[in-house]
C-alpha atoms as a PDB file:
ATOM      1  CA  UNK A   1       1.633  -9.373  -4.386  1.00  0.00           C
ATOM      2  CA  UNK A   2       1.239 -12.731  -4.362  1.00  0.00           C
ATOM      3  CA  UNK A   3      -2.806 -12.925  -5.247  1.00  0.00           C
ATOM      4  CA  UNK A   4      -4.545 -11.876  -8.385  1.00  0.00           C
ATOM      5  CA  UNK A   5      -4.886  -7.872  -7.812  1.00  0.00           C
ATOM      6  CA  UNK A   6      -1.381  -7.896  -5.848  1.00  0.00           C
ATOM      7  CA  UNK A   7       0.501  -9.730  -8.751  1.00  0.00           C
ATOM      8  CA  UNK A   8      -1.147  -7.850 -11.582  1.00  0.00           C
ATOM      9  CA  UNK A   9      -0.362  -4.730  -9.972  1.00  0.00           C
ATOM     10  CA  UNK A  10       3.431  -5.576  -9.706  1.00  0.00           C
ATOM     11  CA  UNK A  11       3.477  -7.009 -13.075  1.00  0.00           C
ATOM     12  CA  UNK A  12       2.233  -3.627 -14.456  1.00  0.00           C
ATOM     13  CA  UNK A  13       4.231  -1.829 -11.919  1.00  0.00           C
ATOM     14  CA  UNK A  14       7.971  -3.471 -13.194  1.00  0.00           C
ATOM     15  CA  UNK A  15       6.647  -3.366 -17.356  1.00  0.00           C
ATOM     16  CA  UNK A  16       6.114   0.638 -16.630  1.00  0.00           C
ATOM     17  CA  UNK A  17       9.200   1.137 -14.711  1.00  0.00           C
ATOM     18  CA  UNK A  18       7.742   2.516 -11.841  1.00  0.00           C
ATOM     19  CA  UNK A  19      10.096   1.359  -9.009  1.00  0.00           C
ATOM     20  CA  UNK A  20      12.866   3.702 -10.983  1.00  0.00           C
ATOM     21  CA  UNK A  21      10.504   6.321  -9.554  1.00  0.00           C
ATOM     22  CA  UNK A  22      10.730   5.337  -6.285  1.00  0.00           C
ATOM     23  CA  UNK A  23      13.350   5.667  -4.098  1.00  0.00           C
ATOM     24  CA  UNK A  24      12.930   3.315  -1.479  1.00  0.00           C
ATOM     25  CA  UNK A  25      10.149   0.621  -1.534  1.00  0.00           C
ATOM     26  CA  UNK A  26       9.640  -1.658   1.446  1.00  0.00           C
ATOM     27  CA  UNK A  27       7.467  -4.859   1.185  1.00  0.00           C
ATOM     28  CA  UNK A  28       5.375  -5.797   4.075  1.00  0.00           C
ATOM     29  CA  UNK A  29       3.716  -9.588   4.560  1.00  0.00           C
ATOM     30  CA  UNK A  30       1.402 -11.435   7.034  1.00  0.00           C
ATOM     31  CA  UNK A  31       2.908 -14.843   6.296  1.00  0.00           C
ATOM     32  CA  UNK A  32       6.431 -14.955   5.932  1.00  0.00           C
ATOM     33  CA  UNK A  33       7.933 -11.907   8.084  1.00  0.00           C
ATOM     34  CA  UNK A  34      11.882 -12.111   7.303  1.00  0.00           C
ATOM     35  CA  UNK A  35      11.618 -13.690   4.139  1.00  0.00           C
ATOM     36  CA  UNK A  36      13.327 -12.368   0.959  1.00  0.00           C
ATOM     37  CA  UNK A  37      12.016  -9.342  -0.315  1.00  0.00           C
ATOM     38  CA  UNK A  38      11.142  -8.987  -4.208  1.00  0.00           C
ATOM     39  CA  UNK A  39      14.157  -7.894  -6.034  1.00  0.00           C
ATOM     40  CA  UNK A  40      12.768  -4.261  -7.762  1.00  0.00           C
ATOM     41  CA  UNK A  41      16.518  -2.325  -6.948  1.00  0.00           C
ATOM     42  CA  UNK A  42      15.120  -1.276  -4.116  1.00  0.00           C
ATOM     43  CA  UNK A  43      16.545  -1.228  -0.471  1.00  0.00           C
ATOM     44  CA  UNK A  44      14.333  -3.640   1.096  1.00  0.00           C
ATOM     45  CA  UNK A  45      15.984  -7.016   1.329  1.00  0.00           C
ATOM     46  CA  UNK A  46      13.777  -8.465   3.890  1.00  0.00           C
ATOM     47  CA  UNK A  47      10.343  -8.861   4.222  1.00  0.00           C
ATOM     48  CA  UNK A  48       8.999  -6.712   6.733  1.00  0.00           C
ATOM     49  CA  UNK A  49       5.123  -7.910   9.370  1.00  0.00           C
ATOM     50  CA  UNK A  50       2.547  -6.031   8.010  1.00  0.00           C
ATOM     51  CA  UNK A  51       1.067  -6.799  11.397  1.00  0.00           C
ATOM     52  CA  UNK A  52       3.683  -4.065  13.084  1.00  0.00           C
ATOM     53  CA  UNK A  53       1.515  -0.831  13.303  1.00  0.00           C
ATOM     54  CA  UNK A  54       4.995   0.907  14.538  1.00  0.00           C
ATOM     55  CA  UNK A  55       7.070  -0.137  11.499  1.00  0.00           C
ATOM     56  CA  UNK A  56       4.408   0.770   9.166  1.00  0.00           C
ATOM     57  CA  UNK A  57       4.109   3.999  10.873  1.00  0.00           C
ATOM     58  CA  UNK A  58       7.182   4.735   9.298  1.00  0.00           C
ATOM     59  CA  UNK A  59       5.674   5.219   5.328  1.00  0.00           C
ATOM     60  CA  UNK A  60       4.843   7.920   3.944  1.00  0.00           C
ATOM     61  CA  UNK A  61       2.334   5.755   1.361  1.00  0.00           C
ATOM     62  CA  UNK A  62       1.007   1.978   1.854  1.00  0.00           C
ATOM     63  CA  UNK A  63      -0.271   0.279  -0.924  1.00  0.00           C
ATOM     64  CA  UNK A  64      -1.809  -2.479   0.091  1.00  0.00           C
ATOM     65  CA  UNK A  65      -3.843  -5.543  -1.478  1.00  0.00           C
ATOM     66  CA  UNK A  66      -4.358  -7.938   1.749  1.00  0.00           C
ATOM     67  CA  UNK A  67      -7.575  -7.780   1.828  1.00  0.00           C
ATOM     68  CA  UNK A  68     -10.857  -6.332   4.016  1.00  0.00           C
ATOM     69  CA  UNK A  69     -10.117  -8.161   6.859  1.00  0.00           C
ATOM     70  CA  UNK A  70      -6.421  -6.590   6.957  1.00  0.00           C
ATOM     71  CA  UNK A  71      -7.380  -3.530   6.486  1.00  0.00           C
ATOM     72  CA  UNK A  72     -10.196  -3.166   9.192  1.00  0.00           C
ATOM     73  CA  UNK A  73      -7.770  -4.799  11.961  1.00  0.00           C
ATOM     74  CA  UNK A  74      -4.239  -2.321  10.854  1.00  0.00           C
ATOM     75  CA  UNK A  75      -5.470   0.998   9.754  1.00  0.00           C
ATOM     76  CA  UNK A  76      -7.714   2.241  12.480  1.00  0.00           C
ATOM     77  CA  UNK A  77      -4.825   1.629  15.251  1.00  0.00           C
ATOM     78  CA  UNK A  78      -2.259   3.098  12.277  1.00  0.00           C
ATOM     79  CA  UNK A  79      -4.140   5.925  12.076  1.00  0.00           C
ATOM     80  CA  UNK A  80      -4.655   6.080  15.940  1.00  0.00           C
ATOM     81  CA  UNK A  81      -0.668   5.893  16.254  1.00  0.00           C
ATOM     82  CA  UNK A  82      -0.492   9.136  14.202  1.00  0.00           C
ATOM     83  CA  UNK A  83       0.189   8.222  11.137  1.00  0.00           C
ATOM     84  CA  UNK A  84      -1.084  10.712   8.183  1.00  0.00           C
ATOM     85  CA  UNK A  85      -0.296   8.776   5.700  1.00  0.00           C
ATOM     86  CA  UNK A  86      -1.760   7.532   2.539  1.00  0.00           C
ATOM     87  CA  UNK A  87      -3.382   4.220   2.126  1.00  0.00           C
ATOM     88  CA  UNK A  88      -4.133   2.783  -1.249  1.00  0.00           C
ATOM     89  CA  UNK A  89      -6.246   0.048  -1.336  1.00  0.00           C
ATOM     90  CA  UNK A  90      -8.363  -1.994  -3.339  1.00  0.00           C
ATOM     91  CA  UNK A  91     -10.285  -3.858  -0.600  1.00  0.00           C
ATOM     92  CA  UNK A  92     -13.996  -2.334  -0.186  1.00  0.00           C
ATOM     93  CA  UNK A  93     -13.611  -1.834   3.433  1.00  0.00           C
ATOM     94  CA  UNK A  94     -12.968   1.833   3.508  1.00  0.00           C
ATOM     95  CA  UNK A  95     -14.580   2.883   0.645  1.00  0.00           C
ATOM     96  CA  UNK A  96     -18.097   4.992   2.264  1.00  0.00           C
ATOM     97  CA  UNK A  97     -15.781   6.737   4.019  1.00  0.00           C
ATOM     98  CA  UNK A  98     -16.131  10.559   3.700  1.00  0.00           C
ATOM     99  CA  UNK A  99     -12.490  10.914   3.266  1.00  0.00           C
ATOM    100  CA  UNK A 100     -11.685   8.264   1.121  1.00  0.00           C
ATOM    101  CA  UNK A 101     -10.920   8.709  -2.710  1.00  0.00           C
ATOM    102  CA  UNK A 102     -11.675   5.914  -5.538  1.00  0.00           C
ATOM    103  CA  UNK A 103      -9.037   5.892  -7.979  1.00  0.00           C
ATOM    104  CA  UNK A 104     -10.098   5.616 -11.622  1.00  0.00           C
ATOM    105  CA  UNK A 105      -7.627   7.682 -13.235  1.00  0.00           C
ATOM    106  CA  UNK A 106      -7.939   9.285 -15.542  1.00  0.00           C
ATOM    107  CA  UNK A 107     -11.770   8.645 -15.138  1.00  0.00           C
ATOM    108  CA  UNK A 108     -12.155  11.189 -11.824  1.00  0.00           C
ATOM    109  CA  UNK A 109      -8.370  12.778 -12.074  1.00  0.00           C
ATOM    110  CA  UNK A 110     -10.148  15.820 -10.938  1.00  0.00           C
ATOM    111  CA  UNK A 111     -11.017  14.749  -7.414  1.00  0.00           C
ATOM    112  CA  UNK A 112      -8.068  12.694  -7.199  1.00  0.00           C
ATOM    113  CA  UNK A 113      -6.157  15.795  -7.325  1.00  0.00           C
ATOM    114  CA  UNK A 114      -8.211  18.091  -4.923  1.00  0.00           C
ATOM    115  CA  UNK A 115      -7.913  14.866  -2.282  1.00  0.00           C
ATOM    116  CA  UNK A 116      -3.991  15.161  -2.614  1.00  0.00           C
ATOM    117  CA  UNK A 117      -4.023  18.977  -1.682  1.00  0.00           C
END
């Protein structure tokens, strides 16, 4: 959260009060692992390595805005671990994919929704 699209993001994220929809929200970093967390009411305190394949296992939903280069080197062996989970991301990396989905909601709501099912 700490570039451009990551900061924006949580900026619009906090002014539309969507962390009151979310339960629990965990933040993950590559550069300062047990840090302090972003305070959003959530339970996270600490920051959690978004290097560890086996903690991130544990999401149901990552949204994530490291990057190409993070993505290409975490969510193939995620993926290979078992995880089913969704990945949200605005690097390019993944985008040719034949499974992958570009958000521009409401733009393509339509296909968003058939992805989900």
């Amino acid at each position: 959260w700490r570039g451009m699209v990551g900061s924006v993001l949580m900026q619009r994220m906090q002014e539309e009060n969507d962390f009151a929809h979310i339960p629990e929200a965990f933040f993950f970093t590559t550069s300062n692992v047990g840090g302090v967390a972003p305070d959003f009411g959530q339970a996270a305190k600490t920051l959690l390595d978004a290097n560890d394949v086996a903690e991130l296992a544990k999401m149901d939903i990552i949204v994530t805005c490291q990057g190409g280069d993070y993505t290409k080197s975490v969510f193939q062996p995620l993926r290979d671990s078992g995880w089913n989970g969704y990945w949200i991301d605005a690097a390019s990396s993944l985008r040719m994919k034949d499974d992958a989905i570009i958000v521009l909601d409401p733009v393509n709501r339509n296909v968003i929704d058939k992805g989900l099912k």
